[in-house]
N, C-alpha and C. Protein backbone atom coordinates (compact mmCIF):
# COMPACT_ATOMS: atom_id res chain seq x y z
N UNK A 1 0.84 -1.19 0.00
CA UNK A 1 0.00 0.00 0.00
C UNK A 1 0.89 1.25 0.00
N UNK A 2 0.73 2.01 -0.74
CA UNK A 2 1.08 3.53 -0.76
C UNK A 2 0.53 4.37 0.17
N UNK A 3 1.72 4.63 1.17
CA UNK A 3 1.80 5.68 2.70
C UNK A 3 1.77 7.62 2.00
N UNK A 4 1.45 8.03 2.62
CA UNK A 4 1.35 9.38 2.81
C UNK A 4 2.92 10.16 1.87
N UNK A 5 3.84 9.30 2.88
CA UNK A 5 5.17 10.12 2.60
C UNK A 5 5.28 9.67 0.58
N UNK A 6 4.89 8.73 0.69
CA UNK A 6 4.80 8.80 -0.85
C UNK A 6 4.28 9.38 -2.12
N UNK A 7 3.01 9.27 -1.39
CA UNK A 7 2.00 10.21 -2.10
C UNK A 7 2.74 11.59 -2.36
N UNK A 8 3.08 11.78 -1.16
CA UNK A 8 3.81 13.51 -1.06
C UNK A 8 5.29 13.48 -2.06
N UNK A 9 5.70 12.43 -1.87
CA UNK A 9 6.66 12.66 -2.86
C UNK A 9 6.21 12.18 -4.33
N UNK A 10 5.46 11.69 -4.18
CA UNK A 10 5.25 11.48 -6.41
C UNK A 10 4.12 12.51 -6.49
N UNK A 11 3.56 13.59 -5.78
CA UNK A 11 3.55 14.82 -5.82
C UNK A 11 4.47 15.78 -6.09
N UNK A 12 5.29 15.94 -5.75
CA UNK A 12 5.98 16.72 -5.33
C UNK A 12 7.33 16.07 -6.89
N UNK A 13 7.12 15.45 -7.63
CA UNK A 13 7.81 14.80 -8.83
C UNK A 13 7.20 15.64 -9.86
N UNK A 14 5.88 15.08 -9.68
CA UNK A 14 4.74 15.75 -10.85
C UNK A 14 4.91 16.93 -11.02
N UNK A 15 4.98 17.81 -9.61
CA UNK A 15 5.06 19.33 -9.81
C UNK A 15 6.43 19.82 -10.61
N UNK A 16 7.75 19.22 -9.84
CA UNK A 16 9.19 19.04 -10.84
C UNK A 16 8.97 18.77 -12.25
N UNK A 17 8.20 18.24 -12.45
CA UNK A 17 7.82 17.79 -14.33
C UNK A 17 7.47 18.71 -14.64
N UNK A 18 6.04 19.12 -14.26
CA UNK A 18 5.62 20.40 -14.52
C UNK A 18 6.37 21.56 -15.21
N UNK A 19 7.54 21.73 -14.40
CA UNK A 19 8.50 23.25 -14.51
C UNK A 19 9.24 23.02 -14.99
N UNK A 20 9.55 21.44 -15.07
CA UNK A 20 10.93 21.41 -16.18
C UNK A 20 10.15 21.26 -17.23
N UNK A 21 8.90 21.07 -17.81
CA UNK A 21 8.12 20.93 -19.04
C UNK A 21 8.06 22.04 -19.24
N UNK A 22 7.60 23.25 -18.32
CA UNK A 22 7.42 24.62 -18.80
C UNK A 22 8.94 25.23 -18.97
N UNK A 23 9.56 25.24 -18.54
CA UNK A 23 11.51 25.57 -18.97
C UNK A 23 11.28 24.79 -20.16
N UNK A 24 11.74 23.71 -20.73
CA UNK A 24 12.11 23.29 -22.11
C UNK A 24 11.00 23.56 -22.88
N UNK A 25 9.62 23.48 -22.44
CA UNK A 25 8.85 24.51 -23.83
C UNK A 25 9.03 25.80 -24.04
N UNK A 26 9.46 26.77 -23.36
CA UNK A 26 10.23 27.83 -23.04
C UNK A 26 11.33 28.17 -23.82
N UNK A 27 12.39 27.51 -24.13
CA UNK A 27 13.27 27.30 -24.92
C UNK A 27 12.80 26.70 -26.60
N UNK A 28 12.26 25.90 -26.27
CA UNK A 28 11.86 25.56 -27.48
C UNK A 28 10.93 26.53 -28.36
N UNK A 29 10.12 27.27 -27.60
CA UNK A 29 9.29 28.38 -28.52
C UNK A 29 10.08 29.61 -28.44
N UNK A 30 11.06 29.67 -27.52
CA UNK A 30 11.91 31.12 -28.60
C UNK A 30 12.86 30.22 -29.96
N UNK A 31 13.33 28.84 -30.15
CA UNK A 31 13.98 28.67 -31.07
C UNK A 31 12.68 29.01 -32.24
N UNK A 32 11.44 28.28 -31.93
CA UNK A 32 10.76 28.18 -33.18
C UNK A 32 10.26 29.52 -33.35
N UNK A 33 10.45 30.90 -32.35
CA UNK A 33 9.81 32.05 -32.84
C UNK A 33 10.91 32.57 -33.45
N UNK A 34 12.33 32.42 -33.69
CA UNK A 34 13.39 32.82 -34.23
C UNK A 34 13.25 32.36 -35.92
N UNK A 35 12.59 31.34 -35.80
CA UNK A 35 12.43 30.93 -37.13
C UNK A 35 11.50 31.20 -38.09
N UNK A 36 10.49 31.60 -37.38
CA UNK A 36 9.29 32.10 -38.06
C UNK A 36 10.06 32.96 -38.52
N UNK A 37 10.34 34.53 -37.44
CA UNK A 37 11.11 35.85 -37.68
C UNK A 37 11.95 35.36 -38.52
N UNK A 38 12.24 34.42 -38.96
CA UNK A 38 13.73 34.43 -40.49
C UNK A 38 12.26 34.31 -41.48
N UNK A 39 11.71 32.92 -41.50
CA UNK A 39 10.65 32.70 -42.52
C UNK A 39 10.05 34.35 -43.12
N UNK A 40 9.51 34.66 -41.98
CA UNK A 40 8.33 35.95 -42.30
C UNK A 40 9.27 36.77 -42.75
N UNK A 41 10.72 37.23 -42.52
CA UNK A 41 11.40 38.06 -42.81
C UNK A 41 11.72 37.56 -45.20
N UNK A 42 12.20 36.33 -44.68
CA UNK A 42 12.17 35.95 -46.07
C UNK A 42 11.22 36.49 -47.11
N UNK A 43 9.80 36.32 -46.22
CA UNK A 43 8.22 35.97 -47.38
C UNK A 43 8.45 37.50 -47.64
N UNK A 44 8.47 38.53 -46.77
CA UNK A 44 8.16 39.55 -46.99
C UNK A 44 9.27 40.62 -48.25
N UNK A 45 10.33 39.77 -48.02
CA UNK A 45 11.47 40.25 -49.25
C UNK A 45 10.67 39.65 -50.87
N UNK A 46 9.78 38.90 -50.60
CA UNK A 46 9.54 37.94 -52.11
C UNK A 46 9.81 36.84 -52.27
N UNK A 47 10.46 36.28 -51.57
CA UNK A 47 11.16 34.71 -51.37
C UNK A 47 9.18 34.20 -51.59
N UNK A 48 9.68 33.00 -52.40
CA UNK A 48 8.27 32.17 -52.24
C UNK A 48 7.98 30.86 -51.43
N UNK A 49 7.97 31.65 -49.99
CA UNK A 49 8.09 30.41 -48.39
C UNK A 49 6.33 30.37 -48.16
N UNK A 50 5.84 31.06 -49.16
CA UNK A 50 4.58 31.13 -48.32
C UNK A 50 3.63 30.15 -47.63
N UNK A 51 3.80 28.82 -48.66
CA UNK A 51 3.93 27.49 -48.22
C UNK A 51 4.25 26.94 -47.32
N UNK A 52 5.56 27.25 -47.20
CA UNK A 52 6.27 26.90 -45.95
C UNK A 52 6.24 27.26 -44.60
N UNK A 53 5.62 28.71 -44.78
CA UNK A 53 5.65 29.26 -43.63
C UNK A 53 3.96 28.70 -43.09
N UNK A 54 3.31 28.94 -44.09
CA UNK A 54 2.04 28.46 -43.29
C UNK A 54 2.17 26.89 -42.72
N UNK A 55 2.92 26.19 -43.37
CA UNK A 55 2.68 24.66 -42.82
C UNK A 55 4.08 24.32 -41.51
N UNK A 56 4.86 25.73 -41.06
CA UNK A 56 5.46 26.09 -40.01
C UNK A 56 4.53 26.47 -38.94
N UNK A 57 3.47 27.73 -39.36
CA UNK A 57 2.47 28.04 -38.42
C UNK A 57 1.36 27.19 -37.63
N UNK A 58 1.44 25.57 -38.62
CA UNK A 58 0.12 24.63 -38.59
C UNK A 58 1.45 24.10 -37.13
N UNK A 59 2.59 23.51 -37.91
CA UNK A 59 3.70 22.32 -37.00
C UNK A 59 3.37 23.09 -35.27
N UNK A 60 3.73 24.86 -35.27
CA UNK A 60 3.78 25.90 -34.17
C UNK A 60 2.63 25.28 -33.53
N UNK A 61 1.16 25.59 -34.01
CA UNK A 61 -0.32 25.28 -33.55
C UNK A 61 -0.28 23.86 -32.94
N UNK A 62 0.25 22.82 -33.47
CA UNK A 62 -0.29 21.71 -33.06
C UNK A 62 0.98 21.07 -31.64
N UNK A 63 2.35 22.03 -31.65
CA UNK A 63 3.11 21.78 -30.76
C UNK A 63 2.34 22.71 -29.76
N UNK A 64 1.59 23.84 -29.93
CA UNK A 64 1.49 24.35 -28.62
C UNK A 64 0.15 23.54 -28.19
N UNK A 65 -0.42 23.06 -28.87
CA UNK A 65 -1.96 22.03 -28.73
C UNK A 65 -1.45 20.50 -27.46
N UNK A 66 -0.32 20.21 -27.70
CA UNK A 66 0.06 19.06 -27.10
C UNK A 66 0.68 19.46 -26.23
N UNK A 67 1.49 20.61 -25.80
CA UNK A 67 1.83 21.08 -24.48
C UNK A 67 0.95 21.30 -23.69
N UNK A 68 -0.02 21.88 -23.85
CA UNK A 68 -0.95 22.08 -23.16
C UNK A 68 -1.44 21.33 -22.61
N UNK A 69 -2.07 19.98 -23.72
CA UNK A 69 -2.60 18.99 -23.36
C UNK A 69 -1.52 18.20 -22.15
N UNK A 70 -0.43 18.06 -22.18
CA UNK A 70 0.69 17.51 -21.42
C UNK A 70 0.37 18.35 -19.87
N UNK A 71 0.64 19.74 -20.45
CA UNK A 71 0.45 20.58 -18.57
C UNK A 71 -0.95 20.12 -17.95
N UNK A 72 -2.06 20.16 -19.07
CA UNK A 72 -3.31 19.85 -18.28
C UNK A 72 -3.53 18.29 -17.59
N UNK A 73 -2.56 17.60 -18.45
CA UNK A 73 -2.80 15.78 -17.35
C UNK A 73 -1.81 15.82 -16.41
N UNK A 74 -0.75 16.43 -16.05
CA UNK A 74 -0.02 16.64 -15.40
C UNK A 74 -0.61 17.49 -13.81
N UNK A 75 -0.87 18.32 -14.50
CA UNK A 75 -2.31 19.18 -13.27
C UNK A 75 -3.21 18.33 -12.83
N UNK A 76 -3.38 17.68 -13.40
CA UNK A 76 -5.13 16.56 -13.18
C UNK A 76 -4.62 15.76 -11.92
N UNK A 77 -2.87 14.87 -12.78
CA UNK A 77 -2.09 14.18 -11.84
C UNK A 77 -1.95 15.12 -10.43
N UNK A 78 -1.40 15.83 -10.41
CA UNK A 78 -1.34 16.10 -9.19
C UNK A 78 -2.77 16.88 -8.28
N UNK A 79 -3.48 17.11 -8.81
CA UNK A 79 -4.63 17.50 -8.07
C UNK A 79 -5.38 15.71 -7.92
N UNK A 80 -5.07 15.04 -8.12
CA UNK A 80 -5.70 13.62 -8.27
C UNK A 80 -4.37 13.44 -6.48
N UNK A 81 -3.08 13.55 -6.93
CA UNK A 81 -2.50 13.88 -5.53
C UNK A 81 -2.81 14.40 -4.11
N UNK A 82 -3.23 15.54 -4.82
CA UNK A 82 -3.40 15.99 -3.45
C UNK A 82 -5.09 15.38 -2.75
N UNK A 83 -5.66 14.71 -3.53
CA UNK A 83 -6.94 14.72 -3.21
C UNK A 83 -6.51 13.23 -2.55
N UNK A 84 -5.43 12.53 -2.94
CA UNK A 84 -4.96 11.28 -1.98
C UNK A 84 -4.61 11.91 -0.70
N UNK A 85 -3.81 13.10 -0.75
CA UNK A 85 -3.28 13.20 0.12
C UNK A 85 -4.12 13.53 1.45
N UNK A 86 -4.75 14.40 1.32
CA UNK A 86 -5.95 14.94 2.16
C UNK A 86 -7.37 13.74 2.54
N UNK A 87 -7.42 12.86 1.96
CA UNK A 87 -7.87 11.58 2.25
C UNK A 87 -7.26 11.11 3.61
N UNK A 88 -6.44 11.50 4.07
CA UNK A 88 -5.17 10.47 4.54
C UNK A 88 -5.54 11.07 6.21
């Protein structure tokens, strides 16, 4: 059976995931906003990215769609935590 002190610590994991998920998406969306800013900089000289850039804007949309989704089961997890914990 899973004791208290445990609960509290694979709490207390989840929340660590949490912030290191929000740090490396963090990093990761200034690389991909650096790239747009080259793309959009390109389209707007005449370069013909326009293609490209929109199916950059779709890749952007659907990475920030699954972070989210990631922070929100992650939240669930630990509010599913604490609701062990306070049981106790």
């Amino acid at each position: 059976m899973i004791d208290q002190s445990q609960n509290e610590i694979a709490k207390a994991f989840l929340e660590q995931s949490r912030s290191a998920a929000q740090q490396a998406y963090g990093a990761w969306e200034m690389v991909m906003k650096s790239q747009k800013a080259m793309l959009d900089s390109m389209r707007s000289t005449g370069a013909p990215f326009a293609l490209a850039a929109d199916q950059y804007d779709k890749l952007i949309d659907y990475q920030s769609q699954q972070y989210r989704g990631a922070l929100e089961y992650i939240d669930k997890m630990i509010s599913d935590f604490q609701q062990q914990l306070n049981k106790r």
